[in-house]
Protein backbone atom coordinates (compact mmCIF):
# COMPACT_ATOMS: atom_id res chain seq x y z
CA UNK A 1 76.66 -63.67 2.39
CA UNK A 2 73.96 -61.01 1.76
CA UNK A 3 71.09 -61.44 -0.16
CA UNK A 4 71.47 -58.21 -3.08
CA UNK A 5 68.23 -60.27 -4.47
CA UNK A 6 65.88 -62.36 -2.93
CA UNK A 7 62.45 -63.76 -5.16
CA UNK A 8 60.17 -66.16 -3.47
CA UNK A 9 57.37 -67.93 -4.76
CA UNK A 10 57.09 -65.26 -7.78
CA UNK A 11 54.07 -65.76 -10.18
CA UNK A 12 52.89 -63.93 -13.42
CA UNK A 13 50.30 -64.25 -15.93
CA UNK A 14 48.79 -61.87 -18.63
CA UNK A 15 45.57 -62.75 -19.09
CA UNK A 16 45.31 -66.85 -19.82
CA UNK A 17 49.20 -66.83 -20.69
CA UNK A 18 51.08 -67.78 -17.25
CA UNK A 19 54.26 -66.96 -17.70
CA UNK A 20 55.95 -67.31 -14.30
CA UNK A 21 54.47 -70.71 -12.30
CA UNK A 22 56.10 -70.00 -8.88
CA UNK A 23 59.92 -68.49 -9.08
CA UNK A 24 61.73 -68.59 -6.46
CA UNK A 25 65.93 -68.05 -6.03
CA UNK A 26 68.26 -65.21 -5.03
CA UNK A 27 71.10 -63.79 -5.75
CA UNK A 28 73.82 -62.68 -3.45
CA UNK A 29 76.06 -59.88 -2.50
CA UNK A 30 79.34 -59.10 -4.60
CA UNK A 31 78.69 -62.62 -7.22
CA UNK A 32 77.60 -62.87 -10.82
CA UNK A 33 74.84 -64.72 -11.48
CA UNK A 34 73.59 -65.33 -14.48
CA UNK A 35 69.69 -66.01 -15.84
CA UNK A 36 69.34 -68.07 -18.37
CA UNK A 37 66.51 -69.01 -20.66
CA UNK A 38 65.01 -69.42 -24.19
CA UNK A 39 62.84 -66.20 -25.66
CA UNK A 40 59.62 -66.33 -23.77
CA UNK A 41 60.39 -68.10 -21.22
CA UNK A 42 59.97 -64.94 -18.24
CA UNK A 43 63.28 -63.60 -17.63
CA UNK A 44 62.50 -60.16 -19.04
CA UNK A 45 59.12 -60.16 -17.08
CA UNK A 46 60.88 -61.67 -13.56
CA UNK A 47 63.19 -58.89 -14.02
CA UNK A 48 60.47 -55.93 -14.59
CA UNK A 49 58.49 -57.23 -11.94
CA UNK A 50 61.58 -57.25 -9.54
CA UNK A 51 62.13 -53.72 -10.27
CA UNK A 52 58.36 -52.60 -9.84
CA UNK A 53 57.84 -51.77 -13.28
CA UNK A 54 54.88 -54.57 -13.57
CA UNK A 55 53.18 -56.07 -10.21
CA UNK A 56 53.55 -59.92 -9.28
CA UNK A 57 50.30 -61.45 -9.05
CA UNK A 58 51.70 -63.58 -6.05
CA UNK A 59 54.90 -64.01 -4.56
CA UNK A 60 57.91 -61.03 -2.60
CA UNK A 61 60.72 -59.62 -5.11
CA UNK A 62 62.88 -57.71 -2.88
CA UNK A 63 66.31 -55.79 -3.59
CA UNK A 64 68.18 -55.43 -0.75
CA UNK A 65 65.61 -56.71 1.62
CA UNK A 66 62.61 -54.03 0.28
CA UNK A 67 60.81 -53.87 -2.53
CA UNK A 68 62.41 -52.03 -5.15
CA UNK A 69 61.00 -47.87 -5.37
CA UNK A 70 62.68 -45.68 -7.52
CA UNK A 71 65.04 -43.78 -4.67
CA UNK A 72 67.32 -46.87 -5.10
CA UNK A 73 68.27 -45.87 -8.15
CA UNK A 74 71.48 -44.37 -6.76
CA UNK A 75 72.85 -47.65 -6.42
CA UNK A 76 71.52 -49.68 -9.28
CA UNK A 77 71.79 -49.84 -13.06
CA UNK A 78 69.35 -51.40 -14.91
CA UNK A 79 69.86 -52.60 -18.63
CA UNK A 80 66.39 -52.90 -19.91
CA UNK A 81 66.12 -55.78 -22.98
CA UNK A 82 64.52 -52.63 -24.80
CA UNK A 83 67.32 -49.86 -25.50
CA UNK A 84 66.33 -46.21 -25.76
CA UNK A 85 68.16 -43.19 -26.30
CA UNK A 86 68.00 -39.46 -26.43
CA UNK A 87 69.06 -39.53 -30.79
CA UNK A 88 69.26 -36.12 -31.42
CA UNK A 89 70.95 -35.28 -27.87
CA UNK A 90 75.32 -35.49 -27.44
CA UNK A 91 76.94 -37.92 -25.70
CA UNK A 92 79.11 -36.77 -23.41
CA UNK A 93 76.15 -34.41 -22.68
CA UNK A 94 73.56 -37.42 -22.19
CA UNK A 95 76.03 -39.31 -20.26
CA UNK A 96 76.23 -36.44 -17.42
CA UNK A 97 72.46 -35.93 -17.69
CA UNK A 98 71.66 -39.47 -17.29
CA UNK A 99 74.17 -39.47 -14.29
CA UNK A 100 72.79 -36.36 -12.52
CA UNK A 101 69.33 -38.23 -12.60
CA UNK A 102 71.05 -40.87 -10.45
CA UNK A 103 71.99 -38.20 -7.90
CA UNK A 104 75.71 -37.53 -9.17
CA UNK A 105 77.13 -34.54 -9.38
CA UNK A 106 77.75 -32.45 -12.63
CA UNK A 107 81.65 -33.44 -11.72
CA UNK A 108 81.48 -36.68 -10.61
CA UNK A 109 79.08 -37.40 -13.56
CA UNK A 110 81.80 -35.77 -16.26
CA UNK A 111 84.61 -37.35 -14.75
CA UNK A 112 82.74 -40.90 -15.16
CA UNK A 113 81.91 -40.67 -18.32
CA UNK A 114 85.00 -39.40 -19.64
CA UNK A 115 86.56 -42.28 -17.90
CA UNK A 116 84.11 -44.55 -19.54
CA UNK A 117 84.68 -43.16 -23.17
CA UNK A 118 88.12 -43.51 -22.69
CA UNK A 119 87.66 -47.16 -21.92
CA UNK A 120 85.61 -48.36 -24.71
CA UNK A 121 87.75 -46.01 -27.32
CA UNK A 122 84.28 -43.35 -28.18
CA UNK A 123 86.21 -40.35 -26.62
CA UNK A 124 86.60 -38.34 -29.08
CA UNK A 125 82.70 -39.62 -30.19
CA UNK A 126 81.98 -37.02 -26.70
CA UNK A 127 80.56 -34.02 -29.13
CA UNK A 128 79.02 -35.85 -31.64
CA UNK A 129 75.10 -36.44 -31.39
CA UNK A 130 73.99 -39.81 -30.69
CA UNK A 131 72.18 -40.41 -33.90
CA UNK A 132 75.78 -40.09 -35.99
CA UNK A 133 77.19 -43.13 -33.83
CA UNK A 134 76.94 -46.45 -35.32
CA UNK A 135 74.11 -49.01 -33.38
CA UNK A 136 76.75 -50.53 -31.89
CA UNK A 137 78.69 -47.66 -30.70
CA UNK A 138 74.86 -46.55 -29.26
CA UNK A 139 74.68 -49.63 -27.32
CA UNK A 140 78.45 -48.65 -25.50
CA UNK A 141 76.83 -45.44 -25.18
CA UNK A 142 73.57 -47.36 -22.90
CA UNK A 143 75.60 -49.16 -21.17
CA UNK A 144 77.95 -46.41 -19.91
CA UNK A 145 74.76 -44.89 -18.79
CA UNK A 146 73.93 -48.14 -16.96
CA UNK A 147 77.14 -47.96 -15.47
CA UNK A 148 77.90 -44.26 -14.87
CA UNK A 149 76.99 -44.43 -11.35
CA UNK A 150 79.26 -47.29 -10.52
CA UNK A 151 76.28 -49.09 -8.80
CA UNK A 152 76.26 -51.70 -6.30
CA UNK A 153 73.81 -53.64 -8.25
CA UNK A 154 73.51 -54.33 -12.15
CA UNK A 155 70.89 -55.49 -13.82
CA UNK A 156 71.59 -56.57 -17.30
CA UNK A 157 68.71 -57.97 -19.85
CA UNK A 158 70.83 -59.34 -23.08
CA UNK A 159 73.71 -56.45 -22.65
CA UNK A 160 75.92 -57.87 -25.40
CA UNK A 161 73.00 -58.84 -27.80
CA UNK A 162 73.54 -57.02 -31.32
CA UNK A 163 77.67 -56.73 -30.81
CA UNK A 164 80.38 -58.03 -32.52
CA UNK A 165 83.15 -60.76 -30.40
CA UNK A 166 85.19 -57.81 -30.32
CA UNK A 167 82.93 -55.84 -28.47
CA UNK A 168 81.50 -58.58 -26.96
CA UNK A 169 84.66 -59.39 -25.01
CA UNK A 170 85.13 -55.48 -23.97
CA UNK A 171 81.53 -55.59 -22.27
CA UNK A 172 82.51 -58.64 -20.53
CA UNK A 173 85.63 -57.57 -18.93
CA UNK A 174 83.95 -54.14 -17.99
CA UNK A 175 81.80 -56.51 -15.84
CA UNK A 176 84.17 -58.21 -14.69
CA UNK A 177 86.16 -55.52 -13.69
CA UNK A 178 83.04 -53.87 -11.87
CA UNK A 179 82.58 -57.19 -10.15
CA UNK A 180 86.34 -57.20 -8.78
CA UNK A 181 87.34 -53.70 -8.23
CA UNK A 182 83.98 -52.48 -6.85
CA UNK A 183 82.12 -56.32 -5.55
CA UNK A 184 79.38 -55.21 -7.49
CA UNK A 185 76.44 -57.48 -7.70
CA UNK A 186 75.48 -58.78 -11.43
CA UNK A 187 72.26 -60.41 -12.31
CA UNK A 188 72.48 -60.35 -16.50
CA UNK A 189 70.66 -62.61 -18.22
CA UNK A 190 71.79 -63.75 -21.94
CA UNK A 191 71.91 -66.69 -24.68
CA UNK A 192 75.14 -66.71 -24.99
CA UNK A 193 76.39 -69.66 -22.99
CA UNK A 194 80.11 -68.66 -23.10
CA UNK A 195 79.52 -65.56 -21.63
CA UNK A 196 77.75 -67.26 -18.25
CA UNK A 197 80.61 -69.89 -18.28
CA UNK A 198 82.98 -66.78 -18.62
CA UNK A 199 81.77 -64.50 -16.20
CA UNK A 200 79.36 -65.98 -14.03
CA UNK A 201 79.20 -67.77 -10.22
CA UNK A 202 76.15 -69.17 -10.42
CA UNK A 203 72.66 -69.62 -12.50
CA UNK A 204 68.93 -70.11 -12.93
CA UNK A 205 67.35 -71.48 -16.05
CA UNK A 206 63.81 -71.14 -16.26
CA UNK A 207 61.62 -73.17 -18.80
CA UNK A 208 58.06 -72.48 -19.02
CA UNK A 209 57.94 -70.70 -16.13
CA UNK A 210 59.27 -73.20 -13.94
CA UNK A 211 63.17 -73.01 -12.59
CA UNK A 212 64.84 -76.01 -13.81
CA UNK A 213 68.25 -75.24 -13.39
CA UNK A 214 69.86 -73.37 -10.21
CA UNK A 215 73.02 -73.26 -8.51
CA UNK A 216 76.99 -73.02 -8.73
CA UNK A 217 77.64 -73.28 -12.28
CA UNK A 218 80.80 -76.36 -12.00
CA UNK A 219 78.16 -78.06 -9.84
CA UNK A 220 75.37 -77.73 -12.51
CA UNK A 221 77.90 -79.00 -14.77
CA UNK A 222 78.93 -82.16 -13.04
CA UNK A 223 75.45 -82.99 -12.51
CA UNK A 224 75.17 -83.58 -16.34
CA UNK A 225 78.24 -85.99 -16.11
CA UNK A 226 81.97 -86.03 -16.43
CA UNK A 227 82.78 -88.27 -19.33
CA UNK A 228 81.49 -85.73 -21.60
CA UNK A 229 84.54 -85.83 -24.45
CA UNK A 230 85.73 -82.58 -26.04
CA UNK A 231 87.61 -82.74 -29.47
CA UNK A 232 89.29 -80.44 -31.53
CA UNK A 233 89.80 -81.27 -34.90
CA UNK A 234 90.13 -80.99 -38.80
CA UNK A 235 88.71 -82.94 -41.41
CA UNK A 236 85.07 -84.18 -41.51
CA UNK A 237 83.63 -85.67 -38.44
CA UNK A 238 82.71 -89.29 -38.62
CA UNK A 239 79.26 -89.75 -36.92
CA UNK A 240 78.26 -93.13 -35.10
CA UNK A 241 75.17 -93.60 -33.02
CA UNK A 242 76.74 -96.93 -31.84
CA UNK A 243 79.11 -95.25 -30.29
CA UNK A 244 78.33 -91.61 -29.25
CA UNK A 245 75.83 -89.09 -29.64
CA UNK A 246 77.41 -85.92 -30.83
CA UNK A 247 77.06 -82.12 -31.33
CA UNK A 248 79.41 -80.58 -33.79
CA UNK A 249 80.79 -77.29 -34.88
CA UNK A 250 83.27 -76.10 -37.10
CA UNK A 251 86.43 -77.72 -35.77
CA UNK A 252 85.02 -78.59 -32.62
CA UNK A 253 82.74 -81.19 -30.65
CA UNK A 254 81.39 -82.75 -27.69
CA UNK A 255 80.54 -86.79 -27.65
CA UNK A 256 78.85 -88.64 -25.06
CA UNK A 257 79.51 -92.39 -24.93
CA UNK A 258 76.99 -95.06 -25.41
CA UNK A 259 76.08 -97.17 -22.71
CA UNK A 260 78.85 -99.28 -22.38
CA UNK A 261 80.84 -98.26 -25.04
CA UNK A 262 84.71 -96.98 -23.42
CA UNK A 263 86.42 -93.65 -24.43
CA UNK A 264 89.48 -95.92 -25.91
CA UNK A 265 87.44 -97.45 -28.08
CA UNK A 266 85.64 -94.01 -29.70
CA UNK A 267 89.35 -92.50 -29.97
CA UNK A 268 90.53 -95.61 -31.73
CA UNK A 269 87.17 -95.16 -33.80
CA UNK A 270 88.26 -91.62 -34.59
CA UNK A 271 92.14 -92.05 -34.73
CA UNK A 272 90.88 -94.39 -37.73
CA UNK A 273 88.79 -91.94 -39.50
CA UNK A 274 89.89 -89.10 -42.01
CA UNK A 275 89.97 -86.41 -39.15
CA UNK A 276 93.26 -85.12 -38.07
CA UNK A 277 92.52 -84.25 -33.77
CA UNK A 278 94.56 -81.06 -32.27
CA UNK A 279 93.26 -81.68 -28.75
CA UNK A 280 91.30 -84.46 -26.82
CA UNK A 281 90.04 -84.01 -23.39
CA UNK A 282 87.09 -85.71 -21.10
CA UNK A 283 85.14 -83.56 -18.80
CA UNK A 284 82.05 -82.18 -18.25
CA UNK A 285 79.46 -80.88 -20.54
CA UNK A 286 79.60 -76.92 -21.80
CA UNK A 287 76.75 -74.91 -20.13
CA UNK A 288 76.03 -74.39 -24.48
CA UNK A 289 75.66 -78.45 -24.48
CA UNK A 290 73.08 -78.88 -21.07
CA UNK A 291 70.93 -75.44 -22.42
CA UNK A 292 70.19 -77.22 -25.93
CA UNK A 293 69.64 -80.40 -23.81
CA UNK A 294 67.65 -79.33 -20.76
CA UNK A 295 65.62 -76.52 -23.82
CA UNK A 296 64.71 -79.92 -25.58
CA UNK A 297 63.59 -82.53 -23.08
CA UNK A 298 60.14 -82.80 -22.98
CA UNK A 299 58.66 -81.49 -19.39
């Protein structure tokens, strides 16, 4: 496979703050890959300085074996983490202008955004200004104009950040359907773990500037360990630090087992206990589960 992305040895300070050590990983032709990190940890600035927008101080950040210059932008869209918008402008006239600057036709640029109002229900939203559209309706509205092009290569900072599961889920299967129908390449980087587990091949994590997770995402998984147990339940969950250490949601949680402590003996613990359990499965961690973990240990 193709490298779409390719970032070796990447390092970036400002001023005394380093922010990037020395990044290196790539991303590949026609996968998802997902970059993952707490705020302030260098996605945003890996991502600028990949696209030319701030110089590396050391290191190559290449996009489709050059470095990026803006007469690529035919076959890219680029999310920035920053929205911006043209308020006072129309849509459907934004859209086609946004489009155009990507070196589409008037036509082709119309027809696509039609298409894409149609798909995330804002067409008849086409003649009304920009500033009258809710500020999650405005962020469809960016990301059409991300997408308008139907690029090779997306480049996502926190594209679902601000919008509600419903709209959450629509974003997601617009990638996904990019992904299939067209193989385009997605680098997006989020904190929402579900959406990586959804949608995503592979990952980076990067933690104080240093890459501390990278690779296939099932493989990351079962590198945490497969006797993770996953519980569904009602009632009020009975904690023991004899037996397991646990995180718990609503409804919902993931034990690990003591050393030495069996899985027959936590279920008879909880079979025992006032919780009523819908569903009982052992596994491997959630992506959710290692971020909090790996975003905790001590480096």
């Amino acid at each position: 496979m193709e490298k779409a992305i390719e970032i070796l040895n990447f390092k970036k300070a400002f001023g005394k703050n380093v922010v990037i050590e020395d990044l290196s990983f790539d991303v590949l032709e026609g996968e998802v890959f997902a970059f993952l990190g707490a705020n302030g940890s260098g996605k945003t600035t890996t991502i600028r300085a990949l696209l030319n927008i701030i110089p590396p101080d050391a290191g190559t950040l290449k996009v489709y074996g050059k470095k990026y210059a803006p007469s690529m932008s035919s076959v890219l869209g680029y999310l920035p983490e920053e929205r911006g918008l043209y308020i006072n402008s129309k849509v459907l006239e934004t859209m086609i202008y946004m489009g155009q600057l990507k070196d589409m036709s008037y036509q082709d640029a119309k027809k696509n955004a039609l298409e894409y109002l149609e798909r995330i229900d804002l067409a008849d939203k086409a003649d009304f200004k920009i500033k009258q559209l809710s500020s999650g309706q405005q962020q469809k509205i960016q990301l059409g104009i991300t997408v308008i092009n139907k690029p090779k290569l997306l480049i996502l900072d926190e594209p679902t950040k601000g919008l509600d599961p419903v709209n959450r889920n629509l974003m997601l299967e617009i990638f996904m359907e990019l992904n299939k129908n067209q193989q385009t390449t997605i680098l997006f980087s989020t904190h929402q773990m579900e959406e990586a587990e959804k949608i995503a091949n592979r990952l980076i994590m990067i933690k104080n500037g240093d890459k501390v997770l990278y690779g296939d995402i099932d493989e990351v998984k079962r590198s945490f360990g497969t006797n993770i147990i996953h519980i569904t339940y009602t009632g009020k969950f009975p904690l023991d630090k004899d037996l397991y250490d646990a995180k718990v949601e609503t409804n919902y949680a993931e034990l690990t087992p003591k050393k030495g402590i069996s899985t027959d003996k936590i279920m008879r613990h909880l079979i025992d206990s006032d919780i009523e359990i819908h569903e009982f499965q052992i596994g491997v961690p959630s992506l959710n589960e290692i971020f909090i973990k790996v975003s905790n240990d001590e480096k």
